[in-house]
N, C-alpha and C. Protein backbone atom coordinates (compact mmCIF):
# COMPACT_ATOMS: atom_id res chain seq x y z
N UNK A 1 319.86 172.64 83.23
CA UNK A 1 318.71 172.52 84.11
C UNK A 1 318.62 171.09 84.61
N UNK A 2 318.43 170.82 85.63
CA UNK A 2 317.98 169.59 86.56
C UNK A 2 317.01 169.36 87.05
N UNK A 3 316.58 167.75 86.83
CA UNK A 3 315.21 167.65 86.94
C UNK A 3 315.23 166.76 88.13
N UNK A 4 314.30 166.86 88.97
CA UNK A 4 314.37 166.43 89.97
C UNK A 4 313.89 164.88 89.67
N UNK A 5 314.20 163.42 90.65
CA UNK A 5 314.10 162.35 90.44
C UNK A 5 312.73 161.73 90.22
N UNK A 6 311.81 162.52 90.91
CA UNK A 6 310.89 161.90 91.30
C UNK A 6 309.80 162.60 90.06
N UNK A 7 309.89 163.89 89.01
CA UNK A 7 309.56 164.28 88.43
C UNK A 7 310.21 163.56 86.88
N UNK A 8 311.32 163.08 86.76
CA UNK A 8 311.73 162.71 85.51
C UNK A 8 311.05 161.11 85.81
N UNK A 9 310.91 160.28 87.09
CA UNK A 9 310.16 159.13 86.82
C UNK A 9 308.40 159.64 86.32
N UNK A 10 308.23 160.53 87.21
CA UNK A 10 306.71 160.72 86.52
C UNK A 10 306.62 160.52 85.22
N UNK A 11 307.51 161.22 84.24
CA UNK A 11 307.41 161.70 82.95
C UNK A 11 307.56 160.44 82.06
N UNK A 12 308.67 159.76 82.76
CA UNK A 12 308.56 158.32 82.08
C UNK A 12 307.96 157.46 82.16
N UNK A 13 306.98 157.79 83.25
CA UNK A 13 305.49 156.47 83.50
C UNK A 13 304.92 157.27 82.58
N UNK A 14 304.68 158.11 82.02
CA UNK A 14 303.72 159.24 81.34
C UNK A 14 303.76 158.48 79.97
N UNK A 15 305.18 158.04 79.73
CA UNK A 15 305.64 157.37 78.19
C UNK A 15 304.96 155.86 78.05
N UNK A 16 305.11 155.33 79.03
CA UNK A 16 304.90 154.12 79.57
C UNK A 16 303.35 153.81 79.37
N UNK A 17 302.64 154.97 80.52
CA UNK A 17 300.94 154.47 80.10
C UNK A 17 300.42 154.65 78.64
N UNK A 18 301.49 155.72 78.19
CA UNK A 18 300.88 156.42 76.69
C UNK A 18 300.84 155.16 75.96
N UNK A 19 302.21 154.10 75.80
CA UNK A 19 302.63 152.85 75.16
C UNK A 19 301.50 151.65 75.72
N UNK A 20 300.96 151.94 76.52
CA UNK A 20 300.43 150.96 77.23
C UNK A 20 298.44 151.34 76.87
N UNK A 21 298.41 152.51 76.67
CA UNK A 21 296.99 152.96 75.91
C UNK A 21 296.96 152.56 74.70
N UNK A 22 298.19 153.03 73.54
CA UNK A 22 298.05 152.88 72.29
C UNK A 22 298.49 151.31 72.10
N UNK A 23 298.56 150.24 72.64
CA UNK A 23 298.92 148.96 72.30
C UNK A 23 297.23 148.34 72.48
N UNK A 24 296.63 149.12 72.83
CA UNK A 24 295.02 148.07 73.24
C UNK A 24 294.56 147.71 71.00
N UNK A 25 295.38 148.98 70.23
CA UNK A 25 295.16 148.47 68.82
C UNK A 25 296.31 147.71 68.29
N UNK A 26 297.17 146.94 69.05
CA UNK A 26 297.94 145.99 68.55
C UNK A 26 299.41 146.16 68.91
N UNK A 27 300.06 145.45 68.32
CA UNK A 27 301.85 145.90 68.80
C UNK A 27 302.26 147.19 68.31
N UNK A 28 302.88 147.70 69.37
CA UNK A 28 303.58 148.86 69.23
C UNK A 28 304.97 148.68 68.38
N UNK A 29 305.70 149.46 67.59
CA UNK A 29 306.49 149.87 66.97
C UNK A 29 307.71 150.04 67.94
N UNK A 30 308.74 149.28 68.08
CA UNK A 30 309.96 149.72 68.99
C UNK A 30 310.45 150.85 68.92
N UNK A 31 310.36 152.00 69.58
CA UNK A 31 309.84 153.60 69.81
C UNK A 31 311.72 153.83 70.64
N UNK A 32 312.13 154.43 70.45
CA UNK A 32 313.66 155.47 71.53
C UNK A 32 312.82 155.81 72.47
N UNK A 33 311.84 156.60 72.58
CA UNK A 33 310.81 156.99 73.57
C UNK A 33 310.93 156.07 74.59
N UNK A 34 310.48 154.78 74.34
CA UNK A 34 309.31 153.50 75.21
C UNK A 34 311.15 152.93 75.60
N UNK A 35 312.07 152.89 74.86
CA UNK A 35 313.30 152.65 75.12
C UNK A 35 314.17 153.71 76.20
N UNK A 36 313.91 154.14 76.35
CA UNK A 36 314.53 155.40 76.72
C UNK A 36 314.39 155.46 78.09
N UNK A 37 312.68 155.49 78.24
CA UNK A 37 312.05 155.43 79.38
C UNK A 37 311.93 154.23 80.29
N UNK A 38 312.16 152.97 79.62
CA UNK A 38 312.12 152.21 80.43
C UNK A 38 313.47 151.59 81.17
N UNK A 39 314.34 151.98 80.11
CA UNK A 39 316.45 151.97 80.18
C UNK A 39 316.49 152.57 81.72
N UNK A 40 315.74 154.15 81.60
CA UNK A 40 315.48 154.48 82.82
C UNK A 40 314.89 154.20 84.00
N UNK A 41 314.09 153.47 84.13
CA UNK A 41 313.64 152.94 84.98
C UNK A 41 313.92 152.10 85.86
N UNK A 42 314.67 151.16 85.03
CA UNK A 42 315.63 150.17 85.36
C UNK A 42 316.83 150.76 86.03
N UNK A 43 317.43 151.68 85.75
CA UNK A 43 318.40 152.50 86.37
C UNK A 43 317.95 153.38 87.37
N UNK A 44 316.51 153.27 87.62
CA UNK A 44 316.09 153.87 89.25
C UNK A 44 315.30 152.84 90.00
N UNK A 45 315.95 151.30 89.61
CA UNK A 45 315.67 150.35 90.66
C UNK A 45 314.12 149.49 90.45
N UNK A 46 313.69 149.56 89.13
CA UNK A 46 313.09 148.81 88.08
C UNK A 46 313.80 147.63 87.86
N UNK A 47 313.16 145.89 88.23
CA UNK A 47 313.62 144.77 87.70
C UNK A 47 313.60 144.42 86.55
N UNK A 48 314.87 143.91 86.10
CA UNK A 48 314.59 143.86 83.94
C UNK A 48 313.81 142.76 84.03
N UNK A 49 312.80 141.95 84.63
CA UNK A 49 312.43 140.96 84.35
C UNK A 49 310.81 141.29 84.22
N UNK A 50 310.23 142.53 84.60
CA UNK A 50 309.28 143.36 84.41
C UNK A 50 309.47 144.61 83.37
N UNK A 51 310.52 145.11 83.15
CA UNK A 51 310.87 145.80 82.02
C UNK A 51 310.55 144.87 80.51
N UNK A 52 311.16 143.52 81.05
CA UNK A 52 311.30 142.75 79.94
C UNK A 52 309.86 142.15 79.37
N UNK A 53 309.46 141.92 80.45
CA UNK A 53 307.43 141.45 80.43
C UNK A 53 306.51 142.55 79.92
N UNK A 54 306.77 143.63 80.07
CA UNK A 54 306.04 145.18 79.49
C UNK A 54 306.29 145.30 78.18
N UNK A 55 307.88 145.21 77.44
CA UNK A 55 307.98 145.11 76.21
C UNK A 55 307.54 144.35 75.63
N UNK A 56 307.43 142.84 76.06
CA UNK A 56 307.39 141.50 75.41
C UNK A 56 306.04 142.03 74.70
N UNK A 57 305.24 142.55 75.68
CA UNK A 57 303.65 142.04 75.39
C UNK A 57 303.51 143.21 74.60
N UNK A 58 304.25 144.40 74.70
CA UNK A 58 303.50 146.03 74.47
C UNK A 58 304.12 145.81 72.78
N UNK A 59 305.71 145.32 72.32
CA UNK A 59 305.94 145.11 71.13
C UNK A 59 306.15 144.04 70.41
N UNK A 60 306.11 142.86 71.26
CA UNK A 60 306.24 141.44 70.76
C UNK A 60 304.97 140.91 70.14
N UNK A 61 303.61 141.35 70.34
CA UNK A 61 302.51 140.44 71.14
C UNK A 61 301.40 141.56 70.27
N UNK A 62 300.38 141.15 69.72
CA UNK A 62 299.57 142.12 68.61
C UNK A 62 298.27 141.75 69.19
N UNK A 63 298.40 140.86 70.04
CA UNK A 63 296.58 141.08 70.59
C UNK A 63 296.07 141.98 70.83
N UNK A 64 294.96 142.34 70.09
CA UNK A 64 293.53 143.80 70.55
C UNK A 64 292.59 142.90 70.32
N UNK A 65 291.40 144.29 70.63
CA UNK A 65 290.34 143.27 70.39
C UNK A 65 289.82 143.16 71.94
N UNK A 66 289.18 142.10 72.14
CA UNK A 66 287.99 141.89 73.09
C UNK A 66 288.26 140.55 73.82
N UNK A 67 289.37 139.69 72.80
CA UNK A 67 288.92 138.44 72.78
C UNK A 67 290.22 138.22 74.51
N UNK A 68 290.27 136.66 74.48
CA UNK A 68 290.89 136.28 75.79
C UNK A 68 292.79 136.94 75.71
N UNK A 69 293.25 136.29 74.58
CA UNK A 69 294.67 136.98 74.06
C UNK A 69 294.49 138.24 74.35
N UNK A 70 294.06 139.00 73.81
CA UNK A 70 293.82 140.09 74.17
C UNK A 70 293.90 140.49 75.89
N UNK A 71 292.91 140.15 76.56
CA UNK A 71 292.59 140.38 77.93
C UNK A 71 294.15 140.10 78.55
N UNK A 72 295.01 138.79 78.56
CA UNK A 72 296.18 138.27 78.68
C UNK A 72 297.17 139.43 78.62
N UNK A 73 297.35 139.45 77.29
CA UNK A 73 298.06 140.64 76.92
C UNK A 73 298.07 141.93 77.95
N UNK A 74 296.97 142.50 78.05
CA UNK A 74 296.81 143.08 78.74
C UNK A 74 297.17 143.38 80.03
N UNK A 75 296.77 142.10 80.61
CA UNK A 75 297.28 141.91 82.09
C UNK A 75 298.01 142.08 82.60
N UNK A 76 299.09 141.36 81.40
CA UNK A 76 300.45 141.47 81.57
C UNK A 76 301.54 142.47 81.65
N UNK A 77 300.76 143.72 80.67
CA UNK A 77 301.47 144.61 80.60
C UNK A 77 300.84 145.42 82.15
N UNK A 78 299.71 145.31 82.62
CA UNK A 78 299.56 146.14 83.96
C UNK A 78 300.33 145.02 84.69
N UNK A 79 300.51 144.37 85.21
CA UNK A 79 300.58 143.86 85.96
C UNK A 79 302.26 144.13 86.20
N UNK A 80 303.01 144.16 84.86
CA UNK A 80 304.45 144.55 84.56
C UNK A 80 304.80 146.28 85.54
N UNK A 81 303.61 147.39 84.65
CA UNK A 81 303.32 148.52 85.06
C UNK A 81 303.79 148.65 86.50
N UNK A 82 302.32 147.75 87.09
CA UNK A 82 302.16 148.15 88.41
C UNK A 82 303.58 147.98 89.11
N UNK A 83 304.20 146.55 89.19
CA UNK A 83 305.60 145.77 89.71
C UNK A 83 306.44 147.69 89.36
N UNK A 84 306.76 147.76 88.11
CA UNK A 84 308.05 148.80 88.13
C UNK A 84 307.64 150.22 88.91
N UNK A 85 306.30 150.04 88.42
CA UNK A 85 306.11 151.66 89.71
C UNK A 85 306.42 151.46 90.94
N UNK A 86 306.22 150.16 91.13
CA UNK A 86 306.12 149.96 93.14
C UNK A 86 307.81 150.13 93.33
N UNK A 87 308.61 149.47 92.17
CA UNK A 87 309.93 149.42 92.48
C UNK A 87 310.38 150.70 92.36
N UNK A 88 310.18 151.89 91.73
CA UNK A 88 310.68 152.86 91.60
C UNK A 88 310.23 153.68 92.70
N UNK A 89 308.94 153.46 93.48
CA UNK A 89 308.69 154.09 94.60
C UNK A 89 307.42 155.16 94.56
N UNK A 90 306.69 154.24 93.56
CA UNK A 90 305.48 154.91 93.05
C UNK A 90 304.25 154.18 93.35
N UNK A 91 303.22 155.22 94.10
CA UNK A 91 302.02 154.15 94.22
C UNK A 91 301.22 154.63 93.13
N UNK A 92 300.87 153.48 92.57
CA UNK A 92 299.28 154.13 91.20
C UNK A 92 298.01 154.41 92.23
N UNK A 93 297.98 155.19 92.91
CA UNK A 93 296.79 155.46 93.39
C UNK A 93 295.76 156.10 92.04
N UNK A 94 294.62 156.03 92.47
CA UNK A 94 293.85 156.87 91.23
C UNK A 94 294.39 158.35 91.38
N UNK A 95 294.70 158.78 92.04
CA UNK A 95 294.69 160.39 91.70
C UNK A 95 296.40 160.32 91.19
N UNK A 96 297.24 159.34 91.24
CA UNK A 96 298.59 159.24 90.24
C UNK A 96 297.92 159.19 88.76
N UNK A 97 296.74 157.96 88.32
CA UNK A 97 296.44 158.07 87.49
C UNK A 97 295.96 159.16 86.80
N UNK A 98 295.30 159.33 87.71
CA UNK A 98 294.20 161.27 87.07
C UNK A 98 295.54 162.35 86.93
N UNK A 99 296.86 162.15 87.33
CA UNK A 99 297.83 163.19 86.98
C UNK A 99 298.70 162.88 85.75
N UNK A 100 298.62 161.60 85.23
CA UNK A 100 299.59 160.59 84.27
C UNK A 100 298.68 161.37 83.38
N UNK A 101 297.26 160.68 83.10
CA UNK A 101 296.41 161.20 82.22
C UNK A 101 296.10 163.01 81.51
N UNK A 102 296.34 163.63 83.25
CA UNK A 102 296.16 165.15 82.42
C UNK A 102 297.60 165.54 81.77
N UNK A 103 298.60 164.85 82.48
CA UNK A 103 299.71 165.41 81.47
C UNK A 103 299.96 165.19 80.07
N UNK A 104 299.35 163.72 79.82
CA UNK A 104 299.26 163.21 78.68
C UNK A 104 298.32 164.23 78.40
N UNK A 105 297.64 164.92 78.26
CA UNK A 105 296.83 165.93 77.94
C UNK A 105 294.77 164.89 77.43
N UNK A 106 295.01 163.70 78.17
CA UNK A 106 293.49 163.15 78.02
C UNK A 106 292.66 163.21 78.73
């Protein structure tokens, strides 16, 4: 079975926001998943220098919390987000978001 391009990137932003929700309680665990998906990304025209900024912060980097590190952290990883969607040919409009989210089933 073959999945069409623009449906297997969905699925891997799907991995991506999931990694990017569950890091607001600290560093993530280096996951095949969060690897997998982002290997991919990069191979549909994703810069590793935003691949590399999303990991840094999502498994390098343990800020939660409220405080400024935290907020930083944060930023960084949207700000990473946003860059690889645009490169892959994805706009985050809200209703991308409202479709990321129901698949994630939240």
């Amino acid at each position: 079975m073959r999945v069409a391009r623009d449906r297997a990137i969905f699925h891997t932003l799907c991995v991506v926001d999931e990694a990017q929700e569950r890091s607001r309680h600290g560093a993530l665990l280096a996951s095949a998943s969060l690897r997998l998906a982002l290997a991919f990304l990069q191979l549909c025209g994703a810069e590793r220098t935003w691949i590399d900024q999303f990991w840094e912060a999502a498994v390098g980097r343990s800020e939660a919390g409220q405080g400024a590190d935290a907020f930083g952290r944060s930023q960084e990883m949207t700000a990473a987000v946003n860059a690889i969607s645009r490169q892959v040919g994805i706009d985050r409009s809200s209703a991308f978001l409202d479709a990321l989210r129901a698949a994630r089933g939240d």
